[in-house]
PDB file of N, CA and C in Angstrom:
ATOM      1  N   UNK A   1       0.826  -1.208   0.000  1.00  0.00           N
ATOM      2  CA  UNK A   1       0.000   0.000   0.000  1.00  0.00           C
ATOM      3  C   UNK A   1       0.865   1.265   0.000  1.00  0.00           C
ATOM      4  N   UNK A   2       1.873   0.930   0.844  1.00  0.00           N
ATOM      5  CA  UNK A   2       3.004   2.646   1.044  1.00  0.00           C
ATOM      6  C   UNK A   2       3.429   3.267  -0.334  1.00  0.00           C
ATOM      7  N   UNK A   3       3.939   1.608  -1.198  1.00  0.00           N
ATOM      8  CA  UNK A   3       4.473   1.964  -2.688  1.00  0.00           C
ATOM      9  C   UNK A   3       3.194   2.623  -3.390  1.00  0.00           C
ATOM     10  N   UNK A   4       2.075   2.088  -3.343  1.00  0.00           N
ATOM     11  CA  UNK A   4       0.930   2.872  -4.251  1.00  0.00           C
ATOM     12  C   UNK A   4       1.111   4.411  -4.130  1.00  0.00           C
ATOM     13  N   UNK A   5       1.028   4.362  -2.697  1.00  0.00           N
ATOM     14  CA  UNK A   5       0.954   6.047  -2.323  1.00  0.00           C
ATOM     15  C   UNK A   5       2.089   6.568  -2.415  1.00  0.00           C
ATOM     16  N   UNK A   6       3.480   6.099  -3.087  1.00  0.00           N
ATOM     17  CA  UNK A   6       4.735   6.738  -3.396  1.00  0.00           C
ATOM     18  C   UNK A   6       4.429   7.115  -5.132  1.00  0.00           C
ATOM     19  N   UNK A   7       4.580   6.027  -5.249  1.00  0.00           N
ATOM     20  CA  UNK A   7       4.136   6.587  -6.868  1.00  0.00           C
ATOM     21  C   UNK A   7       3.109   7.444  -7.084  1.00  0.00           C
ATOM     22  N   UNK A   8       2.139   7.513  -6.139  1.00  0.00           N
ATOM     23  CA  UNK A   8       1.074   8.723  -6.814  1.00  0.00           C
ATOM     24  C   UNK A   8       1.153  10.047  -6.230  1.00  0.00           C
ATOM     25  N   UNK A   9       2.026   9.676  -5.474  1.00  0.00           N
ATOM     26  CA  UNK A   9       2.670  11.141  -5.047  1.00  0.00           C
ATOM     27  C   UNK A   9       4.043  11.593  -5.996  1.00  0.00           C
ATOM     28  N   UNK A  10       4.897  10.569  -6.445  1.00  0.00           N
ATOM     29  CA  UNK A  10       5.784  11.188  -7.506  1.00  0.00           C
ATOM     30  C   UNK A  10       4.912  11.525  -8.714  1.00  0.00           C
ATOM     31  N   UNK A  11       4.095  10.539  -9.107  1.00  0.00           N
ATOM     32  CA  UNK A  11       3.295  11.266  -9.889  1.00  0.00           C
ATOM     33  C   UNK A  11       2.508  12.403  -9.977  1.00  0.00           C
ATOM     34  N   UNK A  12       2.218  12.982  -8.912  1.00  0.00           N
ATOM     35  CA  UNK A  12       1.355  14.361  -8.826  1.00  0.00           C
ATOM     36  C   UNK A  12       2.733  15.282  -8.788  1.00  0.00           C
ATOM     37  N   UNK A  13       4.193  15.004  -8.395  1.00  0.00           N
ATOM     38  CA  UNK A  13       5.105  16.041  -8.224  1.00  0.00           C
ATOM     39  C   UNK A  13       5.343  16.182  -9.629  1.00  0.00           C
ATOM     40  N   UNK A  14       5.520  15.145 -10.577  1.00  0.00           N
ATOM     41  CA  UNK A  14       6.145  15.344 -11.976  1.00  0.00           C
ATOM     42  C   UNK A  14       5.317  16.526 -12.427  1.00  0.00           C
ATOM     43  N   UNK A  15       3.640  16.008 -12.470  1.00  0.00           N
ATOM     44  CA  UNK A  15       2.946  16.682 -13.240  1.00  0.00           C
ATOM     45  C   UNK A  15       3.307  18.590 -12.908  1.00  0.00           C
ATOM     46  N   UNK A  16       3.186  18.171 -11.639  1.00  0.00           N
ATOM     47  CA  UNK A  16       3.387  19.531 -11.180  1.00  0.00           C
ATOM     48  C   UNK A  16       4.427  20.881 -10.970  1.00  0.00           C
ATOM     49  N   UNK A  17       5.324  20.072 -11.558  1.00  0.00           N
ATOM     50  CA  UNK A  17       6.815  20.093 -11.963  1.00  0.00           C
ATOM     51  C   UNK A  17       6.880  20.670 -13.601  1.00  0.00           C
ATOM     52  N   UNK A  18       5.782  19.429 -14.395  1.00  0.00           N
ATOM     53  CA  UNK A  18       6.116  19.712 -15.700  1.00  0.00           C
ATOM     54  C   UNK A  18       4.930  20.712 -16.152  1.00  0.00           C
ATOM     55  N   UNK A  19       4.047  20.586 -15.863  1.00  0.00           N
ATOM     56  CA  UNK A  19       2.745  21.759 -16.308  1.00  0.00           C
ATOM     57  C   UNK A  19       3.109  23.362 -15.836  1.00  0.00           C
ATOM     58  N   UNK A  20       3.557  23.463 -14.556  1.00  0.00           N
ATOM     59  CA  UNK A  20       3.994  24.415 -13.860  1.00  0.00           C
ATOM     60  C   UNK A  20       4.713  25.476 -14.268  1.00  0.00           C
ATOM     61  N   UNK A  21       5.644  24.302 -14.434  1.00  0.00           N
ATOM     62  CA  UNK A  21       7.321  25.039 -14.402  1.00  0.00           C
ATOM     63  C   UNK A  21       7.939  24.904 -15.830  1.00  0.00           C
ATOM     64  N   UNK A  22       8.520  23.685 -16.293  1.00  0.00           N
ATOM     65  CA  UNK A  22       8.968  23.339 -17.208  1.00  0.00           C
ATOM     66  C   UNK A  22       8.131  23.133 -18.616  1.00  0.00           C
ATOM     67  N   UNK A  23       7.368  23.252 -18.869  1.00  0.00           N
ATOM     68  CA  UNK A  23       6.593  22.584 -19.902  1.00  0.00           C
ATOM     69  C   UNK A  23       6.321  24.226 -20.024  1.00  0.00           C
ATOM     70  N   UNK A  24       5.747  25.424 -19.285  1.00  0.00           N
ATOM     71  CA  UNK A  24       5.911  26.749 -19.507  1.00  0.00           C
ATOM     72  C   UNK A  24       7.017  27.692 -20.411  1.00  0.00           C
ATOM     73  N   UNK A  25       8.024  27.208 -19.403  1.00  0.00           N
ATOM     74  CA  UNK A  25       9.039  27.674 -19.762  1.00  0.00           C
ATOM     75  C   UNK A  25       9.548  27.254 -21.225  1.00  0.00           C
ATOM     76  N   UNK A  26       9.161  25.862 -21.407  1.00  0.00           N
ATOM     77  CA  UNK A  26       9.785  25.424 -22.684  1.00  0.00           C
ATOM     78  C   UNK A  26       8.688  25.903 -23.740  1.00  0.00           C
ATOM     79  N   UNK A  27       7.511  26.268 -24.049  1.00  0.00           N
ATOM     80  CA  UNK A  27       6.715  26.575 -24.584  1.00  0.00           C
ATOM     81  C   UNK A  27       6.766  28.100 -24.835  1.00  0.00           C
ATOM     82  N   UNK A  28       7.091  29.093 -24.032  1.00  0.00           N
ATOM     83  CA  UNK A  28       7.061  30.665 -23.820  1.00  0.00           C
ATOM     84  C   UNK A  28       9.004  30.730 -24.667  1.00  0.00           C
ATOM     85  N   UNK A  29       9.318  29.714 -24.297  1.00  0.00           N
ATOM     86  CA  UNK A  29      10.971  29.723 -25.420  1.00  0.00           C
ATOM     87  C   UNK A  29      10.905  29.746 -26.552  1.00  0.00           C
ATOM     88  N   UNK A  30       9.999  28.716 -26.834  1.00  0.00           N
ATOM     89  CA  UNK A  30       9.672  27.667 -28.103  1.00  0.00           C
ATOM     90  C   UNK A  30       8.803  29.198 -29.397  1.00  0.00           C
ATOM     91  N   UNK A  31       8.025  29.454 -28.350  1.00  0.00           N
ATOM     92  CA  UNK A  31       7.073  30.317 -28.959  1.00  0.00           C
ATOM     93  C   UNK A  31       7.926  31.620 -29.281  1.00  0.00           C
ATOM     94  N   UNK A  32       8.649  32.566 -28.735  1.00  0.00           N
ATOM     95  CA  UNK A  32       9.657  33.956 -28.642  1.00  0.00           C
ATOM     96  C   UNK A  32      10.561  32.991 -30.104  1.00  0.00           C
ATOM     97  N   UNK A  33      11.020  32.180 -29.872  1.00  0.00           N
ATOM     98  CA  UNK A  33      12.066  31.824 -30.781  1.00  0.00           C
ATOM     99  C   UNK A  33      11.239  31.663 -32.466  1.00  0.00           C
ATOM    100  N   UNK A  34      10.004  30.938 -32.223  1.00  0.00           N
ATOM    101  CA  UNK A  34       9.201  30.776 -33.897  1.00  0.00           C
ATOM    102  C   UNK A  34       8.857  32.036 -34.339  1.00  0.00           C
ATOM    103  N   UNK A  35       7.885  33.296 -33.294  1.00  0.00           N
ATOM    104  CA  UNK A  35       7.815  34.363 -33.561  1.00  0.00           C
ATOM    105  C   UNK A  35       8.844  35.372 -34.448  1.00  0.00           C
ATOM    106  N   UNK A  36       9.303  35.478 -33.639  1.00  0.00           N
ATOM    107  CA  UNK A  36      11.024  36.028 -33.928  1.00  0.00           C
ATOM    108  C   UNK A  36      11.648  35.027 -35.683  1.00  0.00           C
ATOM    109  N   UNK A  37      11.740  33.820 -36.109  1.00  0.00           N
ATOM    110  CA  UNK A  37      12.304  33.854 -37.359  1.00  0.00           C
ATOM    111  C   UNK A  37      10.978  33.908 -37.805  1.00  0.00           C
ATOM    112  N   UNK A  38       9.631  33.596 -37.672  1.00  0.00           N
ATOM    113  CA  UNK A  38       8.819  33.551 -38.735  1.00  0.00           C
ATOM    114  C   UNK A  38       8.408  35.322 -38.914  1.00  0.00           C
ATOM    115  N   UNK A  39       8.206  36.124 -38.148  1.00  0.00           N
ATOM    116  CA  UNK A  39       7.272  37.225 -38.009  1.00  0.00           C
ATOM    117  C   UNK A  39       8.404  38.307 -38.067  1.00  0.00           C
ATOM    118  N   UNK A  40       9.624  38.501 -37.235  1.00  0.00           N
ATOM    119  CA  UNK A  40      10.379  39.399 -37.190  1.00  0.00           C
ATOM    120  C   UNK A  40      11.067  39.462 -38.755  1.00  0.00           C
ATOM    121  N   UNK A  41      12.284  38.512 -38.782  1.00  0.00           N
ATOM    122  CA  UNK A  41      12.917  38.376 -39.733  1.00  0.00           C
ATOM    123  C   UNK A  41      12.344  38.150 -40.997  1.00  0.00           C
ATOM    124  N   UNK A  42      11.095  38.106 -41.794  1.00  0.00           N
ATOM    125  CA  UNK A  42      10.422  38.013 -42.629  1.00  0.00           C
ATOM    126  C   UNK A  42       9.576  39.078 -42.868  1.00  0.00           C
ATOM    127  N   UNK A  43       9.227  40.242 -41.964  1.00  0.00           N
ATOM    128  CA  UNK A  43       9.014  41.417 -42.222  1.00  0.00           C
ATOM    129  C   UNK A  43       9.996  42.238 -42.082  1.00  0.00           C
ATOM    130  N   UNK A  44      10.483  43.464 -43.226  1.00  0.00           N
ATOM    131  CA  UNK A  44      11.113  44.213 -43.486  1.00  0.00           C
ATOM    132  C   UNK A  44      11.324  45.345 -42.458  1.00  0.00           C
ATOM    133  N   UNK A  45       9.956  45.632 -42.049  1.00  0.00           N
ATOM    134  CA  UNK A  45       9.576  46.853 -41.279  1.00  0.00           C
ATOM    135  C   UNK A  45      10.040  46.521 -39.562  1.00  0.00           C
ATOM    136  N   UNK A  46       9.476  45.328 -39.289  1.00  0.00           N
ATOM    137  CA  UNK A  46      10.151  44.830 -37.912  1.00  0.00           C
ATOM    138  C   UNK A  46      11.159  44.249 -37.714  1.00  0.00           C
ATOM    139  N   UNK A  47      11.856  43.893 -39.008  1.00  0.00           N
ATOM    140  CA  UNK A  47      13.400  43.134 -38.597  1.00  0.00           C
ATOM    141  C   UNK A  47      14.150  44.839 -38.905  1.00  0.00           C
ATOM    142  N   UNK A  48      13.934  45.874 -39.305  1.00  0.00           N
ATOM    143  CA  UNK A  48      14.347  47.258 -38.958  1.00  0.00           C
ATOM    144  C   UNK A  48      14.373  47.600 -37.734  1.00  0.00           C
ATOM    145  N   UNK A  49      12.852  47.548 -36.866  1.00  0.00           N
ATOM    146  CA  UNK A  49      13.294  47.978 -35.230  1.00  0.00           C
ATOM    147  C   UNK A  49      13.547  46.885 -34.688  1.00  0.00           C
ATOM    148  N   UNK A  50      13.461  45.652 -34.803  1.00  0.00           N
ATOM    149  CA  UNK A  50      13.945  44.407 -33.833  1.00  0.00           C
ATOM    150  C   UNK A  50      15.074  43.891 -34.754  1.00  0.00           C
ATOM    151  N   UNK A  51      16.864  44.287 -34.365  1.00  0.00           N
ATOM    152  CA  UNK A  51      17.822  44.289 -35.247  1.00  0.00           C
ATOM    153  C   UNK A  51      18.420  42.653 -35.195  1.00  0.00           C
ATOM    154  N   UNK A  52      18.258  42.662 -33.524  1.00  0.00           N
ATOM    155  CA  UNK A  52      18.614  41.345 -33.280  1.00  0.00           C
ATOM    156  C   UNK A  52      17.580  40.566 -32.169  1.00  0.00           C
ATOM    157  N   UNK A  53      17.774  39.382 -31.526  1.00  0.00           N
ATOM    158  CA  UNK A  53      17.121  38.642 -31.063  1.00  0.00           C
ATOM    159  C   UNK A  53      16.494  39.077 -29.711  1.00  0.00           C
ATOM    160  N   UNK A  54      18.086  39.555 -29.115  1.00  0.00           N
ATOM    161  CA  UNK A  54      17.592  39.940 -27.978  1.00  0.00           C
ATOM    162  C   UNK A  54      17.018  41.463 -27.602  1.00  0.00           C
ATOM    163  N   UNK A  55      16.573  42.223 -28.629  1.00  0.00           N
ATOM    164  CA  UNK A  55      16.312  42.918 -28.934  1.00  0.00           C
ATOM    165  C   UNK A  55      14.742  42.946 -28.450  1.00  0.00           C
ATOM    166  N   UNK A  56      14.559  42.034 -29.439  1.00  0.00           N
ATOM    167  CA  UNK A  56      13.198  41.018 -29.322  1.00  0.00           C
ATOM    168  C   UNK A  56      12.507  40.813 -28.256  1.00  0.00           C
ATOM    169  N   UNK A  57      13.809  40.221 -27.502  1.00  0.00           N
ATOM    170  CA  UNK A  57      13.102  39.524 -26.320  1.00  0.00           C
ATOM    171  C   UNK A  57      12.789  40.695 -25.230  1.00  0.00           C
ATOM    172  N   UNK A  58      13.485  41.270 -24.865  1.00  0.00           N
ATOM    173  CA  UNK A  58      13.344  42.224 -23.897  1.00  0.00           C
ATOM    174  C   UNK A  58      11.797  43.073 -24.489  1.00  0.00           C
ATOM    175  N   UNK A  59      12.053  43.551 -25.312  1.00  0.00           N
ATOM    176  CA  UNK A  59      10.669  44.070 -25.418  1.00  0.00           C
ATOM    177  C   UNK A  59       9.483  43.108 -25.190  1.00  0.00           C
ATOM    178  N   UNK A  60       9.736  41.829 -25.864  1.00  0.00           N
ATOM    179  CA  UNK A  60       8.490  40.852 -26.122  1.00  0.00           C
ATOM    180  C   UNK A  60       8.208  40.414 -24.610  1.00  0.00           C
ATOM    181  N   UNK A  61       9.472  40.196 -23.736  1.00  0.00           N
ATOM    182  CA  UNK A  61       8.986  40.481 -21.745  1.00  0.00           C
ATOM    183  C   UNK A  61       8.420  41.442 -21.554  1.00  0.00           C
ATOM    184  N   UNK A  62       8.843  42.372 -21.816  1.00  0.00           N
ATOM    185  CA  UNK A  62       7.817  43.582 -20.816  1.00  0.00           C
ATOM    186  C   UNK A  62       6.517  43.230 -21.574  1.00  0.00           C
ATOM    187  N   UNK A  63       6.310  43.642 -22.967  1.00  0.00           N
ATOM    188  CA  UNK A  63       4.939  43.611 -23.172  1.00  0.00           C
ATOM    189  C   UNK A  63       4.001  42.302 -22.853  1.00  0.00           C
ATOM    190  N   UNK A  64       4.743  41.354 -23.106  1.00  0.00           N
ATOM    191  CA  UNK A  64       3.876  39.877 -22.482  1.00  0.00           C
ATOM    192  C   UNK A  64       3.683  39.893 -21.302  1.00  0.00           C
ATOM    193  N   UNK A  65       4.655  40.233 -20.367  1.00  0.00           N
ATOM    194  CA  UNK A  65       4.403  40.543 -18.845  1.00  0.00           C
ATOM    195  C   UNK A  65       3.854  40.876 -18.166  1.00  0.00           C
ATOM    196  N   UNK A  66       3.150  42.381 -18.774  1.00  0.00           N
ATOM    197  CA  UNK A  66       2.159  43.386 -18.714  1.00  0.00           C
ATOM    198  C   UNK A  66       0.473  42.550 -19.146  1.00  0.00           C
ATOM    199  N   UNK A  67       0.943  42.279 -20.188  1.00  0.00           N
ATOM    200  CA  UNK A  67      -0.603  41.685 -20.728  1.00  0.00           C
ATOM    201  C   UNK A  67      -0.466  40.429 -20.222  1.00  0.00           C
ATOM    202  N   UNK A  68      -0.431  39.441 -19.915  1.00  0.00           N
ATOM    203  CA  UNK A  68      -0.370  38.333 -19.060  1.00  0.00           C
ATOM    204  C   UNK A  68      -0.930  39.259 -17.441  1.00  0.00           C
ATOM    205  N   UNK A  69       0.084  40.055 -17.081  1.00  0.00           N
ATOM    206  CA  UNK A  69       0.012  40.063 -15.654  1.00  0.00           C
ATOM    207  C   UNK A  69      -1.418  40.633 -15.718  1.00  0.00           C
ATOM    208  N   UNK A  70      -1.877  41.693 -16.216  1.00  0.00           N
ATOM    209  CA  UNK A  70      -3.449  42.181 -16.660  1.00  0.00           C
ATOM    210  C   UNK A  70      -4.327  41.344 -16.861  1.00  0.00           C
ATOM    211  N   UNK A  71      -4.286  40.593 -18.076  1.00  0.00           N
ATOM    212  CA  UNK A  71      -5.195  39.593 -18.043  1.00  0.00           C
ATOM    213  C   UNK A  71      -5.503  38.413 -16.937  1.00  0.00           C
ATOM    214  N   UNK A  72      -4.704  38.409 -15.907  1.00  0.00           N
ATOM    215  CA  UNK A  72      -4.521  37.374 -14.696  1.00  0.00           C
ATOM    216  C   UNK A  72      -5.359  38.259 -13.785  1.00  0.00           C
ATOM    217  N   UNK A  73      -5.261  39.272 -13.443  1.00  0.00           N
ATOM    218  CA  UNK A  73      -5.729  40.132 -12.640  1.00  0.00           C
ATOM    219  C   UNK A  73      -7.172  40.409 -12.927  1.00  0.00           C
ATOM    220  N   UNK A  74      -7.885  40.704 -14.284  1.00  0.00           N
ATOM    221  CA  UNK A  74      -9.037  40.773 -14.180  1.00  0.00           C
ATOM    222  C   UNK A  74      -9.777  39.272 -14.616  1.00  0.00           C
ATOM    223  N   UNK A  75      -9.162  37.864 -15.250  1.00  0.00           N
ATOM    224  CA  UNK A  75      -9.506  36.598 -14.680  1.00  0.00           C
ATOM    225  C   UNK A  75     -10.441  36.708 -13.132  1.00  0.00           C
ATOM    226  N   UNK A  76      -9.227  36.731 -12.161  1.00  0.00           N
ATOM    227  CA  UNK A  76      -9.280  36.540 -10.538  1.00  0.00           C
ATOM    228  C   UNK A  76     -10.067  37.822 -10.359  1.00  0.00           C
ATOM    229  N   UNK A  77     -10.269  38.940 -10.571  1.00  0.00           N
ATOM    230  CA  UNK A  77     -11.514  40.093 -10.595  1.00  0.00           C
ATOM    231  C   UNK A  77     -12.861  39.880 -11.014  1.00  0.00           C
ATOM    232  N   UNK A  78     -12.585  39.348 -12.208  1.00  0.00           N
ATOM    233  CA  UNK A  78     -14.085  39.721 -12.813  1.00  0.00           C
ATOM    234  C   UNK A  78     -14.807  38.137 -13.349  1.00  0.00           C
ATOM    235  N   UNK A  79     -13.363  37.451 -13.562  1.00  0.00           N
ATOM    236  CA  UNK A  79     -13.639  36.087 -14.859  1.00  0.00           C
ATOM    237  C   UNK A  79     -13.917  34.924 -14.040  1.00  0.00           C
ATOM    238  N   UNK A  80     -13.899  33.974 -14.230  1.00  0.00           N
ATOM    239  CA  UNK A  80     -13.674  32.309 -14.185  1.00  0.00           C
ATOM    240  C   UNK A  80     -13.510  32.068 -13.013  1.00  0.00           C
ATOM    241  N   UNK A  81     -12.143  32.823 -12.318  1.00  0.00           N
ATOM    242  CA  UNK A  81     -11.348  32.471 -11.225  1.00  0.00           C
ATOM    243  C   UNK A  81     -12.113  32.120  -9.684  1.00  0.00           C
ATOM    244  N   UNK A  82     -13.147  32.679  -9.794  1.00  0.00           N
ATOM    245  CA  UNK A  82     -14.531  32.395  -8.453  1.00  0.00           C
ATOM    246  C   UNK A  82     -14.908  30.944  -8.477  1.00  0.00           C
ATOM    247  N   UNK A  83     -15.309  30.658  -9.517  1.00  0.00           N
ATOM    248  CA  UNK A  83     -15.954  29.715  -9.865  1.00  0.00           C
ATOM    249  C   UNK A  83     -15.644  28.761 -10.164  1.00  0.00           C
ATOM    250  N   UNK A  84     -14.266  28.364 -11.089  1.00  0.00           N
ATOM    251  CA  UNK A  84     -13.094  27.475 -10.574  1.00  0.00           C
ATOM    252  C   UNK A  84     -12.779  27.226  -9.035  1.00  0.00           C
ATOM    253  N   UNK A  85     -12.302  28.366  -8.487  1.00  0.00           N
ATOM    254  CA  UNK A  85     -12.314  27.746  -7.158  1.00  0.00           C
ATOM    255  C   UNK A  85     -13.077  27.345  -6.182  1.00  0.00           C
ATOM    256  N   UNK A  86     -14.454  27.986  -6.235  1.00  0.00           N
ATOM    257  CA  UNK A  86     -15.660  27.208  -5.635  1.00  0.00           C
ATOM    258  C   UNK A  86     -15.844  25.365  -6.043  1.00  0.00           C
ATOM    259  N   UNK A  87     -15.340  25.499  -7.556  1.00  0.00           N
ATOM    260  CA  UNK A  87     -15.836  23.934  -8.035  1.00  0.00           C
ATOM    261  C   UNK A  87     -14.339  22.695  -7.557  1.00  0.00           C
ATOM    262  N   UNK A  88     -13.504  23.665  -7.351  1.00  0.00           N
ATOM    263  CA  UNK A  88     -12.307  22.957  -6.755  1.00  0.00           C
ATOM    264  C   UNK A  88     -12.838  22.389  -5.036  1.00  0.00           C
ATOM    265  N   UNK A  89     -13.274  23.685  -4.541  1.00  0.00           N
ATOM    266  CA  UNK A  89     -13.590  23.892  -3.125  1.00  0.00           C
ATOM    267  C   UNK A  89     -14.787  22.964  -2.786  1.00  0.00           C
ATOM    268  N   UNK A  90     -15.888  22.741  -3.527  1.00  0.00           N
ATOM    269  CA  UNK A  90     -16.609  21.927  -3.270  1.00  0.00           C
ATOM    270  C   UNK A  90     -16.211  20.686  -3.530  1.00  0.00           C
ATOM    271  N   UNK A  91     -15.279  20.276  -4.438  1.00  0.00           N
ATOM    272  CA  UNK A  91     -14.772  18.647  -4.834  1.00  0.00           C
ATOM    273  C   UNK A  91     -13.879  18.192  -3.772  1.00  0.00           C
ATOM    274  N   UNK A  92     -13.439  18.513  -3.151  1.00  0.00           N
ATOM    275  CA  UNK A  92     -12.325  18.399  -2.391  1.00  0.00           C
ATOM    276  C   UNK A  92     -12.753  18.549  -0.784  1.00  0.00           C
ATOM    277  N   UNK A  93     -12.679  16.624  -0.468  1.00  0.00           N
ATOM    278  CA  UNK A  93     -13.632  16.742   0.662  1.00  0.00           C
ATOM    279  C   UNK A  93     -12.675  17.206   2.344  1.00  0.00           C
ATOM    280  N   UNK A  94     -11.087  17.123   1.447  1.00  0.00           N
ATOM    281  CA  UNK A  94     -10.313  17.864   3.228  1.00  0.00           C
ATOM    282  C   UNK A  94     -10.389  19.510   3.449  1.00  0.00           C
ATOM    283  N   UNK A  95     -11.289  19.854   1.759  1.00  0.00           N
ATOM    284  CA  UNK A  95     -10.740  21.474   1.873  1.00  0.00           C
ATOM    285  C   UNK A  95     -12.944  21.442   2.861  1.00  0.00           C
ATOM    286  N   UNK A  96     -13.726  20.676   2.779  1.00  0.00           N
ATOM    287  CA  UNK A  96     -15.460  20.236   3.539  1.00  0.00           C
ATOM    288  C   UNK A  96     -14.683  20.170   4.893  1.00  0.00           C
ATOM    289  N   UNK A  97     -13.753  19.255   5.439  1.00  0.00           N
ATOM    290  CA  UNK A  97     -13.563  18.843   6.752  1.00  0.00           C
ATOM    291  C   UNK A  97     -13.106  19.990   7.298  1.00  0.00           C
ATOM    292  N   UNK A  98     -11.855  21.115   6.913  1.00  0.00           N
ATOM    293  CA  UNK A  98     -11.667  21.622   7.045  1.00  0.00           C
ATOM    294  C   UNK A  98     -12.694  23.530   7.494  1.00  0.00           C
ATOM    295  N   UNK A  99     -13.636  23.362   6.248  1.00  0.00           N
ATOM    296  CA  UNK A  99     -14.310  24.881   6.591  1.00  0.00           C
ATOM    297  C   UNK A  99     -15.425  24.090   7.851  1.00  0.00           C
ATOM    298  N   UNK A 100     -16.029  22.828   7.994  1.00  0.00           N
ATOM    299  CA  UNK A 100     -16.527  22.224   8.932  1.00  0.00           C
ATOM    300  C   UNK A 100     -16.130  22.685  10.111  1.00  0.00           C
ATOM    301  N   UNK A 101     -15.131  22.539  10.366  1.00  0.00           N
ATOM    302  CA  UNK A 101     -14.035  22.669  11.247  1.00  0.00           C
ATOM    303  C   UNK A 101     -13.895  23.932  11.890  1.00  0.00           C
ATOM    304  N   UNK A 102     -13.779  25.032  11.386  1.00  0.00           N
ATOM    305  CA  UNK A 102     -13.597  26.695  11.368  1.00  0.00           C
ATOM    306  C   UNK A 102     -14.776  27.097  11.732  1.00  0.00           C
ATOM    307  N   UNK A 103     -16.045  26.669  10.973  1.00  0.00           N
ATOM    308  CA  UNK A 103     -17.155  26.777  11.895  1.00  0.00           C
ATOM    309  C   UNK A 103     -17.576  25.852  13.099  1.00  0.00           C
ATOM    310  N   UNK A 104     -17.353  24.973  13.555  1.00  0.00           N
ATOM    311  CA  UNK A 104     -16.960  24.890  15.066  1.00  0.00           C
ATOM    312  C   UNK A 104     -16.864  25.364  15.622  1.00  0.00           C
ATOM    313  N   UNK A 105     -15.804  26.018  15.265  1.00  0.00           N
ATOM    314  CA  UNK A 105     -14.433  26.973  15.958  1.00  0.00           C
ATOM    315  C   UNK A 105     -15.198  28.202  16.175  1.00  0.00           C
ATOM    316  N   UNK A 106     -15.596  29.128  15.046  1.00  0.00           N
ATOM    317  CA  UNK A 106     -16.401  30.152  15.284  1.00  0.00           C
ATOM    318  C   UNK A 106     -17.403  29.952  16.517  1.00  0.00           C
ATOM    319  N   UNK A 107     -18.095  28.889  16.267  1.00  0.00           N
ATOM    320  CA  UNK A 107     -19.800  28.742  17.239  1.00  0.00           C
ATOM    321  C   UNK A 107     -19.117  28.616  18.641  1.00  0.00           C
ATOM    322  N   UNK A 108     -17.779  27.716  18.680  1.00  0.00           N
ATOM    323  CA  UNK A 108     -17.408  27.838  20.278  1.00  0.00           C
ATOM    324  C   UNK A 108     -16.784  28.860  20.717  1.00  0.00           C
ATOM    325  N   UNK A 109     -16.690  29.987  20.287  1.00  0.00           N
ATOM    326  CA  UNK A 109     -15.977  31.205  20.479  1.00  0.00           C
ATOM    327  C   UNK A 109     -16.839  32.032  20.136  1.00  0.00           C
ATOM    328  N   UNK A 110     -18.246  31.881  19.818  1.00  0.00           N
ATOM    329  CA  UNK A 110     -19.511  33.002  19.921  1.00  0.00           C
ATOM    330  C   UNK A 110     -20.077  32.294  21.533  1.00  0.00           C
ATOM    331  N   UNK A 111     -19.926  31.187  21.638  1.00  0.00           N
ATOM    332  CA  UNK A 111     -20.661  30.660  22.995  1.00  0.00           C
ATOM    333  C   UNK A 111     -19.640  31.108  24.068  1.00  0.00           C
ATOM    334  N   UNK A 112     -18.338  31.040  24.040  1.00  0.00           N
ATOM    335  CA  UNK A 112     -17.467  31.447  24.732  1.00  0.00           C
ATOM    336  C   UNK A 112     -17.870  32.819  24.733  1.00  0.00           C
ATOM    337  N   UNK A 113     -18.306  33.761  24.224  1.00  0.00           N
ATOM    338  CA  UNK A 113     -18.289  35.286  24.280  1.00  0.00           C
ATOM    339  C   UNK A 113     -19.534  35.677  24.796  1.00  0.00           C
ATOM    340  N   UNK A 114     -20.181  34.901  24.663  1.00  0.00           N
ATOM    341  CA  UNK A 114     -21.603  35.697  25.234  1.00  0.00           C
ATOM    342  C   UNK A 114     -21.792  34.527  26.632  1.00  0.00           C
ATOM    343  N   UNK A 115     -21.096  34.248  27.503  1.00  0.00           N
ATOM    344  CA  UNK A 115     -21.301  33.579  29.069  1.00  0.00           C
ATOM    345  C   UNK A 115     -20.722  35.172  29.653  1.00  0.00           C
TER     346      UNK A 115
END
């Protein structure tokens, strides 16, 4: 039984490892690098202000940075981000045991306050 629960715990670290972290990173590379020979260097007008690569990149950070970091911000404001985590929050019966729990806690510390 211990080995089951080793492997499905290396398995939840990989994923979380590779969706996260690495599989990002290699994709946001992958992508700056195709941009850049297909779009830069094949237009006249932008391989003029983007001379070289890293040229590229620095600008293509800030502005992705900005619009990423924006678009994340009104997601978790306005979009999805509630409601994802409610449907996380309701599936997930230690995150039930847990708010269970807190209200307890509250009711014995309203009974504690009013003796």
């Amino acid at each position: 039984m211990k080995d089951n629960k080793l492997i499905w715990k290396l398995w939840y670290y990989f994923r979380r490892g590779h969706g996260n972290y690495l599989a990002f990173f290699m994709s946001l590379g992958t992508f700056t690098i195709v941009a850049y020979n297909l779009m830069i260097k094949e237009i006249h007008e932008l391989s003029s202000i983007f001379t070289n690569m890293t040229t590229f990149l620095v600008v293509f950070v800030i502005i992705y940075g900005l619009l990423t970091t924006i678009i994340g911000w009104q997601d978790v404001k306005r979009g999805s981000f509630r409601t994802e985590s409610r449907l996380v929050f309701d599936k997930n019966p230690r995150m039930k045991e847990m708010y269970d729990n807190v209200n307890e806690i509250n009711e014995r510390i309203k009974k504690l306050e009013n003796k």
